[in-house]
C-alpha atoms as a PDB file:
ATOM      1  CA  UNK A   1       0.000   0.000   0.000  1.00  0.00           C
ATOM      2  CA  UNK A   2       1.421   3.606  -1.080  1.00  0.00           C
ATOM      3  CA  UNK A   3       2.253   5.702   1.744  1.00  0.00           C
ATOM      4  CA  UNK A   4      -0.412   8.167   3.557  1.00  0.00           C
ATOM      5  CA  UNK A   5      -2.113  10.845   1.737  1.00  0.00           C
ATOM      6  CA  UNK A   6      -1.595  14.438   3.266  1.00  0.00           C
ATOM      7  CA  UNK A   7      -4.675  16.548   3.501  1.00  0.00           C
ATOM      8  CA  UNK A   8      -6.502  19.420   4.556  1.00  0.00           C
ATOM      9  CA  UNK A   9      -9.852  20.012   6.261  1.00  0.00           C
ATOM     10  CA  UNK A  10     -10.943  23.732   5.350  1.00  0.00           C
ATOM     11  CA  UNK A  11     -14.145  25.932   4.868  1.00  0.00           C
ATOM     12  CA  UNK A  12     -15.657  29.062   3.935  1.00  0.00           C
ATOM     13  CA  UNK A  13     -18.413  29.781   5.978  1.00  0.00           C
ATOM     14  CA  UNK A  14     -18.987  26.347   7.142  1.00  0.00           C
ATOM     15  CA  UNK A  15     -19.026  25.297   3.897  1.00  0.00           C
ATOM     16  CA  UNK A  16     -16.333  22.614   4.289  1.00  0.00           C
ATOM     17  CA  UNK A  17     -13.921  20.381   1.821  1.00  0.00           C
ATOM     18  CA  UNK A  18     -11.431  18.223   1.978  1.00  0.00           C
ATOM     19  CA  UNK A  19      -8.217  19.283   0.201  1.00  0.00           C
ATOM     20  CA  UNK A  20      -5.534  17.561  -1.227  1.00  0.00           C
ATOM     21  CA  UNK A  21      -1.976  18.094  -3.271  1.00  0.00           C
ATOM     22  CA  UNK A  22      -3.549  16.294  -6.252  1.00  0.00           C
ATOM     23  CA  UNK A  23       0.742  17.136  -7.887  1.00  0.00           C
ATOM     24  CA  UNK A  24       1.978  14.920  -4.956  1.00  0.00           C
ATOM     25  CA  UNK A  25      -0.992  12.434  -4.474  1.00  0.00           C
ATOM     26  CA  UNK A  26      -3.007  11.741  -7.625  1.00  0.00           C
ATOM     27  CA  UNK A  27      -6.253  10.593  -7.367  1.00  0.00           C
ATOM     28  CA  UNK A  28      -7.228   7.302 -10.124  1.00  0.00           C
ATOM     29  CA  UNK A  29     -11.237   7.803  -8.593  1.00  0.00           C
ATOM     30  CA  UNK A  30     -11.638  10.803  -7.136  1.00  0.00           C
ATOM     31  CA  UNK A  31     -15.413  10.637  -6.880  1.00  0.00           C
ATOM     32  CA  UNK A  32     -14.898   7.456  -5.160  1.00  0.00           C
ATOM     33  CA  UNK A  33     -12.666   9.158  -2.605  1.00  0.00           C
ATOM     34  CA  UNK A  34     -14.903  12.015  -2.657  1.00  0.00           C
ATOM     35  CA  UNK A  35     -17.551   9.563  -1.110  1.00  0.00           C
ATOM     36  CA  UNK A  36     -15.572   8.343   1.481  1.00  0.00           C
ATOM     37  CA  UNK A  37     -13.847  11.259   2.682  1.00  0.00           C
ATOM     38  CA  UNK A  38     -17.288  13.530   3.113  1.00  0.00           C
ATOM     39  CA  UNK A  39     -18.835  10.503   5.324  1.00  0.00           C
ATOM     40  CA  UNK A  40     -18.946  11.875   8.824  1.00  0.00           C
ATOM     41  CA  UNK A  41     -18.908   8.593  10.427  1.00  0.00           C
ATOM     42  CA  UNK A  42     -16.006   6.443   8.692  1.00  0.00           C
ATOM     43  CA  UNK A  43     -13.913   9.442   6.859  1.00  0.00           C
ATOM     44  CA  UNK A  44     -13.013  12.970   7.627  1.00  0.00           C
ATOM     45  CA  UNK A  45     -16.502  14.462   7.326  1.00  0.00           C
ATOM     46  CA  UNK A  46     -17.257  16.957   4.795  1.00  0.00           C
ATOM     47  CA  UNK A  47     -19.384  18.233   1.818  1.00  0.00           C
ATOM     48  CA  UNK A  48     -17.032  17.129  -0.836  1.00  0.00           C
ATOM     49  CA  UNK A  49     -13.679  16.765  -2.124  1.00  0.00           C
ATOM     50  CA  UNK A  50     -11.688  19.272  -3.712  1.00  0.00           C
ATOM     51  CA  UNK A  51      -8.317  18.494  -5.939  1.00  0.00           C
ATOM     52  CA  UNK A  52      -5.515  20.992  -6.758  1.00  0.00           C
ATOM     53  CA  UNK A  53      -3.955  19.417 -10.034  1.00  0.00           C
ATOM     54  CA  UNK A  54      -1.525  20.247 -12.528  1.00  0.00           C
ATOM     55  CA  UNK A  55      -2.727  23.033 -14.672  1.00  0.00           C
ATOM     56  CA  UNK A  56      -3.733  21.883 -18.430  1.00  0.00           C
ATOM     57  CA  UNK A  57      -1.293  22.466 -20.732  1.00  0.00           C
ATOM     58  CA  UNK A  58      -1.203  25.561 -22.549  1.00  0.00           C
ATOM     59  CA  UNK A  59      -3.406  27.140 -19.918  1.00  0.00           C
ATOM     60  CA  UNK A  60      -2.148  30.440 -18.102  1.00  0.00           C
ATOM     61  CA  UNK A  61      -3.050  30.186 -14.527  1.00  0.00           C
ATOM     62  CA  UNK A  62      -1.045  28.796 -11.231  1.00  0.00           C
ATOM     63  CA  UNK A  63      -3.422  26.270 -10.154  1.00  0.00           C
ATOM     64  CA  UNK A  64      -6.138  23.805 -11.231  1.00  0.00           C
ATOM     65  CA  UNK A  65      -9.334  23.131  -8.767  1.00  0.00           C
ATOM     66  CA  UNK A  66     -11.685  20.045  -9.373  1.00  0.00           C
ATOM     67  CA  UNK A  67     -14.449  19.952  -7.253  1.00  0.00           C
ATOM     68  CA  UNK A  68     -16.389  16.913  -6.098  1.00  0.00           C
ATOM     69  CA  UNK A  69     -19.789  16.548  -3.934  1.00  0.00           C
ATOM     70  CA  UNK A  70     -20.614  14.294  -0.998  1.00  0.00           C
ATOM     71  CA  UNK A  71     -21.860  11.709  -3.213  1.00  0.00           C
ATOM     72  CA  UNK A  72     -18.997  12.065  -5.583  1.00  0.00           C
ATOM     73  CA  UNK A  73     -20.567  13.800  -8.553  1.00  0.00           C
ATOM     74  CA  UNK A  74     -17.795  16.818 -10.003  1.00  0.00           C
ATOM     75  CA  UNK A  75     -19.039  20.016  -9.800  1.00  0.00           C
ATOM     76  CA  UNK A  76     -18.030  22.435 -12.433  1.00  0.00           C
ATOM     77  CA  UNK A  77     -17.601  25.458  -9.647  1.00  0.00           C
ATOM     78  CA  UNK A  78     -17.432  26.447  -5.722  1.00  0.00           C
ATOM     79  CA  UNK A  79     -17.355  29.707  -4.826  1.00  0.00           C
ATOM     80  CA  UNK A  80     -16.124  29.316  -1.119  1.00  0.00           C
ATOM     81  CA  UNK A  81     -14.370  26.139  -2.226  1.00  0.00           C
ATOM     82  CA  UNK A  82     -12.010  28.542  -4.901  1.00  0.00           C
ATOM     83  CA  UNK A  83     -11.423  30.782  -1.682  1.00  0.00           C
ATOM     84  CA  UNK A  84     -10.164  27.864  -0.095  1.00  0.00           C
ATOM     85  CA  UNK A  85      -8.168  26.999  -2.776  1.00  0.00           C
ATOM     86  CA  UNK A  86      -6.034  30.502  -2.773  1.00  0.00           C
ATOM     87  CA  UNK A  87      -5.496  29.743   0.769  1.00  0.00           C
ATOM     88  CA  UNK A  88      -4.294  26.197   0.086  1.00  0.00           C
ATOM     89  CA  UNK A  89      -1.831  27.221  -2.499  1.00  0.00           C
ATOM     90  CA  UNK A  90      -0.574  30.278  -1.120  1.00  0.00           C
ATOM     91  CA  UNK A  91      -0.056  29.207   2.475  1.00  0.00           C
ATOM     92  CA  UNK A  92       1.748  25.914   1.384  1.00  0.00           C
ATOM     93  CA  UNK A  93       3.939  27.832  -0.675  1.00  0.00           C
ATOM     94  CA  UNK A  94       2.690  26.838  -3.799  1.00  0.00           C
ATOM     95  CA  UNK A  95       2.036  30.158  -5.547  1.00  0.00           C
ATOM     96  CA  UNK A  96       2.341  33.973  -4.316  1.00  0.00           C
ATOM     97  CA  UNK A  97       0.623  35.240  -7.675  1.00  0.00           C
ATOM     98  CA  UNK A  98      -2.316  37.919  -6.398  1.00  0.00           C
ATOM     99  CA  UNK A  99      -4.329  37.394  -7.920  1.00  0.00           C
ATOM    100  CA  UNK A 100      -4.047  34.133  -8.036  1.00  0.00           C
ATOM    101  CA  UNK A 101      -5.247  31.990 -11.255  1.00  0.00           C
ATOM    102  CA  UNK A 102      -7.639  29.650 -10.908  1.00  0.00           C
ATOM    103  CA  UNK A 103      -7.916  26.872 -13.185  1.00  0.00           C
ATOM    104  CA  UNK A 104     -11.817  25.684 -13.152  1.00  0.00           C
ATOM    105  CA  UNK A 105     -14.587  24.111 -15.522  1.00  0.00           C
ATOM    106  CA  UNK A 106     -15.994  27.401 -15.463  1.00  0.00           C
ATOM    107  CA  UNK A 107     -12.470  29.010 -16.787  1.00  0.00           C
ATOM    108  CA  UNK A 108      -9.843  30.568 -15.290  1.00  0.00           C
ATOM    109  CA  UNK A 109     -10.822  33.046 -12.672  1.00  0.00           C
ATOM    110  CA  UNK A 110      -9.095  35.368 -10.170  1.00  0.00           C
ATOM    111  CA  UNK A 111      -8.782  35.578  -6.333  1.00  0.00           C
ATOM    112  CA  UNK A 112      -7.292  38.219  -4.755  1.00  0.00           C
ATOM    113  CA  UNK A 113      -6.339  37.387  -1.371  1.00  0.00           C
ATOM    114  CA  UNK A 114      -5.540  38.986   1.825  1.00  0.00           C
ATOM    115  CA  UNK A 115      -3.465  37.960   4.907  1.00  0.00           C
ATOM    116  CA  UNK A 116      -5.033  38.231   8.313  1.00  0.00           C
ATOM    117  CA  UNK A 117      -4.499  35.087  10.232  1.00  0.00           C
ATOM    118  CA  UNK A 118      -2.562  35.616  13.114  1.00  0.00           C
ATOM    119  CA  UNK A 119       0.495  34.001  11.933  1.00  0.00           C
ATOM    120  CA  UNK A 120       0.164  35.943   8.372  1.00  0.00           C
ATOM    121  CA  UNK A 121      -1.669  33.177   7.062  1.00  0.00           C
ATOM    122  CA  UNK A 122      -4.803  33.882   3.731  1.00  0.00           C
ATOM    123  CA  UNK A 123      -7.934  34.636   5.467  1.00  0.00           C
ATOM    124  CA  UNK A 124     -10.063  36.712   3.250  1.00  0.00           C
ATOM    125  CA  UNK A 125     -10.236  36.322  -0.597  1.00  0.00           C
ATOM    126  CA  UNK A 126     -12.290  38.512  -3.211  1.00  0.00           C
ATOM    127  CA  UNK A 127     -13.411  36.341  -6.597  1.00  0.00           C
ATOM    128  CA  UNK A 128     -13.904  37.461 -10.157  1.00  0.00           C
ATOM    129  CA  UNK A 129     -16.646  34.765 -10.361  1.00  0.00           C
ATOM    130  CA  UNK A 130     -17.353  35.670 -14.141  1.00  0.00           C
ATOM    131  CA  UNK A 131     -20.618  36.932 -15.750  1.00  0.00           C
ATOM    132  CA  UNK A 132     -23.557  35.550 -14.828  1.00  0.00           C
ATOM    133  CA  UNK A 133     -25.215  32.772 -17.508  1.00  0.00           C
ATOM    134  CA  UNK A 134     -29.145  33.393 -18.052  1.00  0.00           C
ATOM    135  CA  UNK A 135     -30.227  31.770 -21.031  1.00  0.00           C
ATOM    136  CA  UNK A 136     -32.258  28.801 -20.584  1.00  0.00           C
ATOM    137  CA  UNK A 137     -30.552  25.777 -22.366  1.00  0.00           C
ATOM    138  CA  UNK A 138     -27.562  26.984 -20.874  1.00  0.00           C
ATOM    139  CA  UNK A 139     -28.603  26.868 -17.076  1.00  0.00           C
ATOM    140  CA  UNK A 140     -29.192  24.107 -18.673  1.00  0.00           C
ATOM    141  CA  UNK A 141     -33.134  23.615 -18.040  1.00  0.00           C
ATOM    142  CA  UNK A 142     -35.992  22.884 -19.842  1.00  0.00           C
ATOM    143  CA  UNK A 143     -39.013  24.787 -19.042  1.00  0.00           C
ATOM    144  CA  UNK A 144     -42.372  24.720 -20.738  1.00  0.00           C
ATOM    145  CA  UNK A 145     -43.029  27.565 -22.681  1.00  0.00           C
ATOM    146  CA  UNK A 146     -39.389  29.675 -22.171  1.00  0.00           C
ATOM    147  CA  UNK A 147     -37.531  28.997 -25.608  1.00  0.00           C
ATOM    148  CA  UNK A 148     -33.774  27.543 -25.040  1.00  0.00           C
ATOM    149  CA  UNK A 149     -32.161  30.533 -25.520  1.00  0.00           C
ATOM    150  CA  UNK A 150     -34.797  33.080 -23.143  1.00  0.00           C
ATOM    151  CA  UNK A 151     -34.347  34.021 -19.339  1.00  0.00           C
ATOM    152  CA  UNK A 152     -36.377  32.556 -17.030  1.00  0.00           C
ATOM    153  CA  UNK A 153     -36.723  35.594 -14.740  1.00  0.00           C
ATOM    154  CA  UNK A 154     -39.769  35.205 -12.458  1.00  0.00           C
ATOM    155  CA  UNK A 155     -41.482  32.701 -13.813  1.00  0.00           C
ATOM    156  CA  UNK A 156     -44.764  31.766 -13.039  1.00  0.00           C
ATOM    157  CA  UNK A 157     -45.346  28.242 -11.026  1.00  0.00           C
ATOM    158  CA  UNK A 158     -47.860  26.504 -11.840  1.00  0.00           C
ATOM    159  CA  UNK A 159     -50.153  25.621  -8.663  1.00  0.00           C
ATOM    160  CA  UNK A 160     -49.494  21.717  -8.316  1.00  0.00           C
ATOM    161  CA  UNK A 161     -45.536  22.098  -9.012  1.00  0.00           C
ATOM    162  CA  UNK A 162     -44.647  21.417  -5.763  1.00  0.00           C
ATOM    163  CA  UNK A 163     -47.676  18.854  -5.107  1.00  0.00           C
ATOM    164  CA  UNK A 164     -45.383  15.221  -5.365  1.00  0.00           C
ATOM    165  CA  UNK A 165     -42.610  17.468  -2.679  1.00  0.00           C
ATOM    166  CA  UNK A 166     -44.183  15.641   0.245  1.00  0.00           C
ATOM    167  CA  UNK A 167     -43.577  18.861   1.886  1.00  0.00           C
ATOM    168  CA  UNK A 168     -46.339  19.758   5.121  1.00  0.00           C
ATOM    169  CA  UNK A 169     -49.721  21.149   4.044  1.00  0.00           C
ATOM    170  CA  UNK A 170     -49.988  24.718   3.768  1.00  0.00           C
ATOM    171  CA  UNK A 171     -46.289  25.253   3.566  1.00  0.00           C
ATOM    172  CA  UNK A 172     -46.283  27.944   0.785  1.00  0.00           C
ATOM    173  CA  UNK A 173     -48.425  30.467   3.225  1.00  0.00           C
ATOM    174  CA  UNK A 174     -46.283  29.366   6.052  1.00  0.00           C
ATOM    175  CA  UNK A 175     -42.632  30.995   4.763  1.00  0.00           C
ATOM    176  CA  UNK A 176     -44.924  32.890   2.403  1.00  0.00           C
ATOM    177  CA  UNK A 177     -43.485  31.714  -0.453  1.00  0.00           C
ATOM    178  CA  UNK A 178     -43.270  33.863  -3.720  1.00  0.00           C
ATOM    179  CA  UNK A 179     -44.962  31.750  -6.541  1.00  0.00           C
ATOM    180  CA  UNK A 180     -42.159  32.734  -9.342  1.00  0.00           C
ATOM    181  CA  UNK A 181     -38.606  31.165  -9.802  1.00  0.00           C
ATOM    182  CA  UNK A 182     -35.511  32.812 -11.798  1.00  0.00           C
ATOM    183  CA  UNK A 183     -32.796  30.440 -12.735  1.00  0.00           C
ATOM    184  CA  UNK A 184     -28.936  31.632 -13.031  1.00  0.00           C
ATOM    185  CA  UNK A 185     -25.924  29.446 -13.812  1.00  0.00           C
ATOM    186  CA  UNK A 186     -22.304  30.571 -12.170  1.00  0.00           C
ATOM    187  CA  UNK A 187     -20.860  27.638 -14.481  1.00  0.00           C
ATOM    188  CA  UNK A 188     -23.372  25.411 -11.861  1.00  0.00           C
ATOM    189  CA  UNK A 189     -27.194  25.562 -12.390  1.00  0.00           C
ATOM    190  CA  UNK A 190     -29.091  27.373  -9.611  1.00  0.00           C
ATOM    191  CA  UNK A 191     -32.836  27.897  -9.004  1.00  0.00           C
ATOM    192  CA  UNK A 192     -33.567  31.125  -6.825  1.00  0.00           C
ATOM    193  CA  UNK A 193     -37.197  31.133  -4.933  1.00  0.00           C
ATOM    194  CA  UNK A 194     -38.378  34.500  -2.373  1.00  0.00           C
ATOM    195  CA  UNK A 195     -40.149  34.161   0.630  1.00  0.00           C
ATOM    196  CA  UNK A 196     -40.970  36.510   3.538  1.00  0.00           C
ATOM    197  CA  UNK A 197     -39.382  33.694   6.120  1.00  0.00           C
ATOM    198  CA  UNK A 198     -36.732  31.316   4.989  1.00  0.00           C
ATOM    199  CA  UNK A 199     -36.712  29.906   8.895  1.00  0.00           C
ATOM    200  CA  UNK A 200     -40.333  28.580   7.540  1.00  0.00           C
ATOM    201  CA  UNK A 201     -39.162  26.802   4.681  1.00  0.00           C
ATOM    202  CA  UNK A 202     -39.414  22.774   4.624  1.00  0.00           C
ATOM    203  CA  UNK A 203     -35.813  22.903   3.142  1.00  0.00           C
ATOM    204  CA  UNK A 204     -35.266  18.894   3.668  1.00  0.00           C
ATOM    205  CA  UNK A 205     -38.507  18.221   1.612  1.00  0.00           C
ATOM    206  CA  UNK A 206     -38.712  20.559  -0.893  1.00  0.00           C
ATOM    207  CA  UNK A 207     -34.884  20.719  -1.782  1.00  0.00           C
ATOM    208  CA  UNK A 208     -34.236  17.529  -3.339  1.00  0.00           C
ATOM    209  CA  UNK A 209     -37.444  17.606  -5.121  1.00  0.00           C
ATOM    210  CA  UNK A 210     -36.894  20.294  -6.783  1.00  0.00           C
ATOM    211  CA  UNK A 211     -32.754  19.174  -7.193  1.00  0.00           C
ATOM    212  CA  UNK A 212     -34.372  16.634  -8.971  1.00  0.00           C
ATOM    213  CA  UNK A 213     -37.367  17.724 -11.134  1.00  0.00           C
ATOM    214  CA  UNK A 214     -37.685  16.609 -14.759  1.00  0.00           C
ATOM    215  CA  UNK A 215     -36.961  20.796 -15.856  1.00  0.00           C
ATOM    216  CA  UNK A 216     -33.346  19.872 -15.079  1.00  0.00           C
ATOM    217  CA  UNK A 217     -31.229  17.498 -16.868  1.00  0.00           C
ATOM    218  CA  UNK A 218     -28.142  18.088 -14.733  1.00  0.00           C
ATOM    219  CA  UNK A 219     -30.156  18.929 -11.340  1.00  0.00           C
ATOM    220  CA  UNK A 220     -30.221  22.344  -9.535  1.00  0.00           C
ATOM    221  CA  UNK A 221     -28.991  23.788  -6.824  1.00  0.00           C
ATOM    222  CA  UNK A 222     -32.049  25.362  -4.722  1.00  0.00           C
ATOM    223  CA  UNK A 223     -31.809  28.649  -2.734  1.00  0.00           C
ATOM    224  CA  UNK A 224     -34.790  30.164  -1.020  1.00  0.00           C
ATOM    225  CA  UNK A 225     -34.102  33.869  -0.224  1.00  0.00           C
ATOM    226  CA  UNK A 226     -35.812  36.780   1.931  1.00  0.00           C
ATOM    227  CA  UNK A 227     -35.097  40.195   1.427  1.00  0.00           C
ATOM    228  CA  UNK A 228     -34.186  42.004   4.601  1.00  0.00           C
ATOM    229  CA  UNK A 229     -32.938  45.144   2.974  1.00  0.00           C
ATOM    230  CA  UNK A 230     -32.301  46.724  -0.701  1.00  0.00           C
ATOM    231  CA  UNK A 231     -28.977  45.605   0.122  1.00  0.00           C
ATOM    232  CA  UNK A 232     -29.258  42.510   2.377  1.00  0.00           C
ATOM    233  CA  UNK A 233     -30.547  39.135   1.601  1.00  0.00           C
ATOM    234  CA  UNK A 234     -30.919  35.981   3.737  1.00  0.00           C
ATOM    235  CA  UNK A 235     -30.953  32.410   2.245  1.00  0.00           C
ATOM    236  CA  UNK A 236     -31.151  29.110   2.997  1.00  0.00           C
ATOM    237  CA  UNK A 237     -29.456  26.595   0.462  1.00  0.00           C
ATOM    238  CA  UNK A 238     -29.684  22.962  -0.950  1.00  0.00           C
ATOM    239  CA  UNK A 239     -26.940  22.088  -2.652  1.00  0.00           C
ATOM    240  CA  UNK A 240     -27.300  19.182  -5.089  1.00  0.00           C
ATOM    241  CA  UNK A 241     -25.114  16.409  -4.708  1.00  0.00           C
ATOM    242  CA  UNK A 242     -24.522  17.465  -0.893  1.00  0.00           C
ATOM    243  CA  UNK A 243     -27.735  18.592   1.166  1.00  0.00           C
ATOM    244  CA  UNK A 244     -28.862  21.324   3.192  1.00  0.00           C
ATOM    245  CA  UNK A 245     -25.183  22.940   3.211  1.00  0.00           C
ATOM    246  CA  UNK A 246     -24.201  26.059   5.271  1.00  0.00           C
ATOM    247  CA  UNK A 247     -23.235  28.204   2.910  1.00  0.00           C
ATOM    248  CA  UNK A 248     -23.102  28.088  -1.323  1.00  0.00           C
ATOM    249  CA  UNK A 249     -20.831  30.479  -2.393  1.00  0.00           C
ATOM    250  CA  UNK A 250     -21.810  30.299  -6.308  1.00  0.00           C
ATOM    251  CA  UNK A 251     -25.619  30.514  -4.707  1.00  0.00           C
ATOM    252  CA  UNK A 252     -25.283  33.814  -2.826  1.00  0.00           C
ATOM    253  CA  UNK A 253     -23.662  35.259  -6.422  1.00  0.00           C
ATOM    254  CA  UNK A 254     -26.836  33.468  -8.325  1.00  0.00           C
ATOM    255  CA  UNK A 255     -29.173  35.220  -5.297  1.00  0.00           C
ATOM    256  CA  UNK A 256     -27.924  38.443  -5.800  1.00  0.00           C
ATOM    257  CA  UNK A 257     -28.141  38.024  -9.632  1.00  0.00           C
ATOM    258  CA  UNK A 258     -31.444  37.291  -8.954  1.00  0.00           C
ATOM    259  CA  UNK A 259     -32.100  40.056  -6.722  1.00  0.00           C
ATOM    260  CA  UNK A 260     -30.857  42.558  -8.827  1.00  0.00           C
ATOM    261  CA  UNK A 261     -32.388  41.903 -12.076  1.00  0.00           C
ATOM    262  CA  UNK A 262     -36.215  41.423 -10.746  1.00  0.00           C
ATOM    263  CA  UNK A 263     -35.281  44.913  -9.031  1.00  0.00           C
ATOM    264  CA  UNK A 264     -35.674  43.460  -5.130  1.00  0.00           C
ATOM    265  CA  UNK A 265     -32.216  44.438  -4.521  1.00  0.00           C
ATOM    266  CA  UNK A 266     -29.071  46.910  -5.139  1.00  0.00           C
ATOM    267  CA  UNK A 267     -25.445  46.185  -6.002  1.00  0.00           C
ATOM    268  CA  UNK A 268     -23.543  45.582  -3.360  1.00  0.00           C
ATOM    269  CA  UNK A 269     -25.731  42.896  -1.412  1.00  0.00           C
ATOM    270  CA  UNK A 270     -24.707  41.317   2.267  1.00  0.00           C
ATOM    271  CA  UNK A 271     -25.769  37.995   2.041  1.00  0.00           C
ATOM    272  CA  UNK A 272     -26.617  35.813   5.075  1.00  0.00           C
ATOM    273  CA  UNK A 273     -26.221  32.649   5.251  1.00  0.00           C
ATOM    274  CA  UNK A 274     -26.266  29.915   7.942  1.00  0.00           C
ATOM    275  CA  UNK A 275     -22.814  29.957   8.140  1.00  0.00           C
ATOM    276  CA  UNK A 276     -21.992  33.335   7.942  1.00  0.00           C
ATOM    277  CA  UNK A 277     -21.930  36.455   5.285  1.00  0.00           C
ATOM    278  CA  UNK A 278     -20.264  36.876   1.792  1.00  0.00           C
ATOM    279  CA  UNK A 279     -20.628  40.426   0.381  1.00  0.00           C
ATOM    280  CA  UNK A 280     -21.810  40.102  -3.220  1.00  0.00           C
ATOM    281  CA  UNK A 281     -21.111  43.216  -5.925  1.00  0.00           C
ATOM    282  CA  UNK A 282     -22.340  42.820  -9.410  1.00  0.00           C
ATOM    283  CA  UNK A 283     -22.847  46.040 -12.338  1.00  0.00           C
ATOM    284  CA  UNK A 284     -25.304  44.000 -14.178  1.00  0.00           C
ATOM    285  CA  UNK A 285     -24.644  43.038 -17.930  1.00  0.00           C
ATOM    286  CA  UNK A 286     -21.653  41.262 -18.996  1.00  0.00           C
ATOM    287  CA  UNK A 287     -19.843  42.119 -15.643  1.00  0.00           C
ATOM    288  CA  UNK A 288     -18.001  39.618 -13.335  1.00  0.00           C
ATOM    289  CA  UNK A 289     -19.917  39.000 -10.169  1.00  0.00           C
ATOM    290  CA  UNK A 290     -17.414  39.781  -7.228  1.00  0.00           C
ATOM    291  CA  UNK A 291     -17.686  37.395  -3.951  1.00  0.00           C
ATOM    292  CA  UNK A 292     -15.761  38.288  -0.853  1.00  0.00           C
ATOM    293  CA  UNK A 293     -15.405  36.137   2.383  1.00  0.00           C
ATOM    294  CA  UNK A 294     -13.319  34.283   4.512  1.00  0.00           C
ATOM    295  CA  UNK A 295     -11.630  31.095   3.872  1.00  0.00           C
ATOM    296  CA  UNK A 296     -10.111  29.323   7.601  1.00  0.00           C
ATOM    297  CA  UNK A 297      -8.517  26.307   7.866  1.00  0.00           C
ATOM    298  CA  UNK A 298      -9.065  23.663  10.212  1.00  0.00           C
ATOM    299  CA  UNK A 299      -6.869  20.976  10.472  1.00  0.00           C
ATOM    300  CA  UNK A 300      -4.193  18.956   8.846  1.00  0.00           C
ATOM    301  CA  UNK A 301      -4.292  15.307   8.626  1.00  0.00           C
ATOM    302  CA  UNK A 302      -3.452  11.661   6.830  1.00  0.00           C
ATOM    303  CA  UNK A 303      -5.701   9.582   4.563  1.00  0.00           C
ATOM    304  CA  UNK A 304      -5.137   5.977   6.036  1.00  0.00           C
ATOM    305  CA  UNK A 305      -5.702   4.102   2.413  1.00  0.00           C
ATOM    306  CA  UNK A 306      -6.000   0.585   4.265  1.00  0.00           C
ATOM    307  CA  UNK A 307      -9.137   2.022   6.172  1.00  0.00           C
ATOM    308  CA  UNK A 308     -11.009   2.740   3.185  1.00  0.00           C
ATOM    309  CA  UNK A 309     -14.045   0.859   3.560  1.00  0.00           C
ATOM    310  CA  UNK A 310     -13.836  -0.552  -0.531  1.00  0.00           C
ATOM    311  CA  UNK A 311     -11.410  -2.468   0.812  1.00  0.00           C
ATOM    312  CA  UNK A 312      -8.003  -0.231   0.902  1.00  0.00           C
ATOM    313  CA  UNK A 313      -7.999  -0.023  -3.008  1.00  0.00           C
ATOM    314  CA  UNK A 314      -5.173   2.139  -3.977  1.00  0.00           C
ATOM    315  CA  UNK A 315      -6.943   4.988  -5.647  1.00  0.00           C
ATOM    316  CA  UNK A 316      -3.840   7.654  -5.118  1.00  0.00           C
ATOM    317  CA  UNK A 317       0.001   7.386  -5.528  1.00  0.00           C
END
């Protein structure tokens, strides 16, 4: 069996990966190990997996980020997951670029970080998370009646949508939920539903219905959101692939998006999330949406290959 696998356990606003030196460990299944690391009862504990690789050839940034979910599936973005990342890389000495370049499968994008830790350490990072994507078969979704290449920008529910959720009776009134959805892709598919109480919201039952309805081919990420202020949201997240999650970086930017174009709020919006705030800025248009928040780490440790429960398979080198 090859030798133990160095990692680290980090988050951005409890939003928490597992991170690993994919240049000195290599991963053959990394959704596999992306499984088994996220359990919390027989691995670390975590909502996903997230690789630094070699950067494709030909490609000018410092660092590559793949991203995997709980139940292994790669994600094509993370917005407090790419914070993480900057800290990762500059920390361990692997890059002192700032920005720092970002290889993703949404493209290359910038973090600018900031020391603040105590012992000089990343602690804050600001992202060029790219335009947003509205068009339709882009998102991608397929909704009745919104042609592939239109916006779906508070859209209309029909009355029985959420009728096969098993959600509680009279749920809707409840969180007084906001019969239209608008749908924005950060290089991940979101869906972005207002209410007057997110606290109210059946998240566990209405979440991964509505991950997993027929309009999306690729599932959605679900974010129900109450405006406190012109300027200040609060939202409560499921994130496909992982669950109720505290925090969804690329789902405060898709929020705000949201928020902005329907006219409920202003650029810049302070986002609140269970696990703390991201400030969101966006100009509108063909801008880059700009998230800023913390990134902390939390421990170091060692991947024991022999106690993987497939059996010890040697999945990294």
């Amino acid at each position: 069996m090859n030798s133990p696998v160095n990692f680290a356990k980090m988050h951005g606003l409890g939003n928490d990966y597992v991170y690993v030196d994919g240049t000195q460990h290599p991963a053959d299944d990394a959704p596999a190990l992306a499984r088994w690391v996220s359990d919390r009862h027989v691995g670390v504990g975590s909502d996903g997996l997230i690789m630094l690789e070699p950067v494709t050839p030909g490609v000018d940034a410092d660092v590559r980020m793949r991203m995997f979910n709980a139940d292994g599936s790669e994600g094509l973005m993370c917005g407090n997951g790419i914070r993480c990342v900057a800290k990762f890389a500059v920390d361990r000495g692997l890059s002192d670029r700032n920005p720092l370049r970002v290889e993703t499968r949404r493209g290359v994008l910038e973090v600018a970080w900031r020391r603040g830790g105590h012992d000089g350490t990343v602690s804050e990072a600001t992202v060029d998370m790219a335009p947003p994507i509205m068009a339709c078969a882009r998102i991608p979704a397929a909704i009745p009646g919104v042609a592939p290449a239109g916006a779906v920008v508070d859209h209309p529910l029909d009355a029985g949508f959420w009728r096969a959720s098993g959600a509680p009776e009279g749920w809707q009134d409840a969180c007084g939920l906001d019969a239209r959805v608008t749908l924005v892709s950060m290089g991940n598919p979101h869906l972005v539903l207002w209410c007057r109480n997110v606290a109210a919201v059946p998240l566990a039952s209405v979440g991964p219905f509505a991950e997993r309805h027929a309009w999306f081919p690729e599932r959605v990420n679900v974010h129900f959101a109450e405006v406190i202020a012109d300027r200040e949201v609060r939202m409560r997240t499921w994130e496909r692939g992982s669950g109720a999650t505290q925090a969804c970086g690329t789902g405060a930017c898709a929020v705000c998006v949201a928020g902005i174009v329907t006219g409920r709020l202003r650029s810049p919006v302070l986002a609140h999330l269970p696990g703390g705030d991201l400030s969101i800025a966006w100009d509108g248009g063909g801008a880059g949406v700009m998230m800023t928040g913390p990134a902390v780490e939390v421990f170091e440790g060692k991947l024991d290959l022999g106690a993987w429960p497939r059996g010890g398979r040697e999945e990294c080198a």
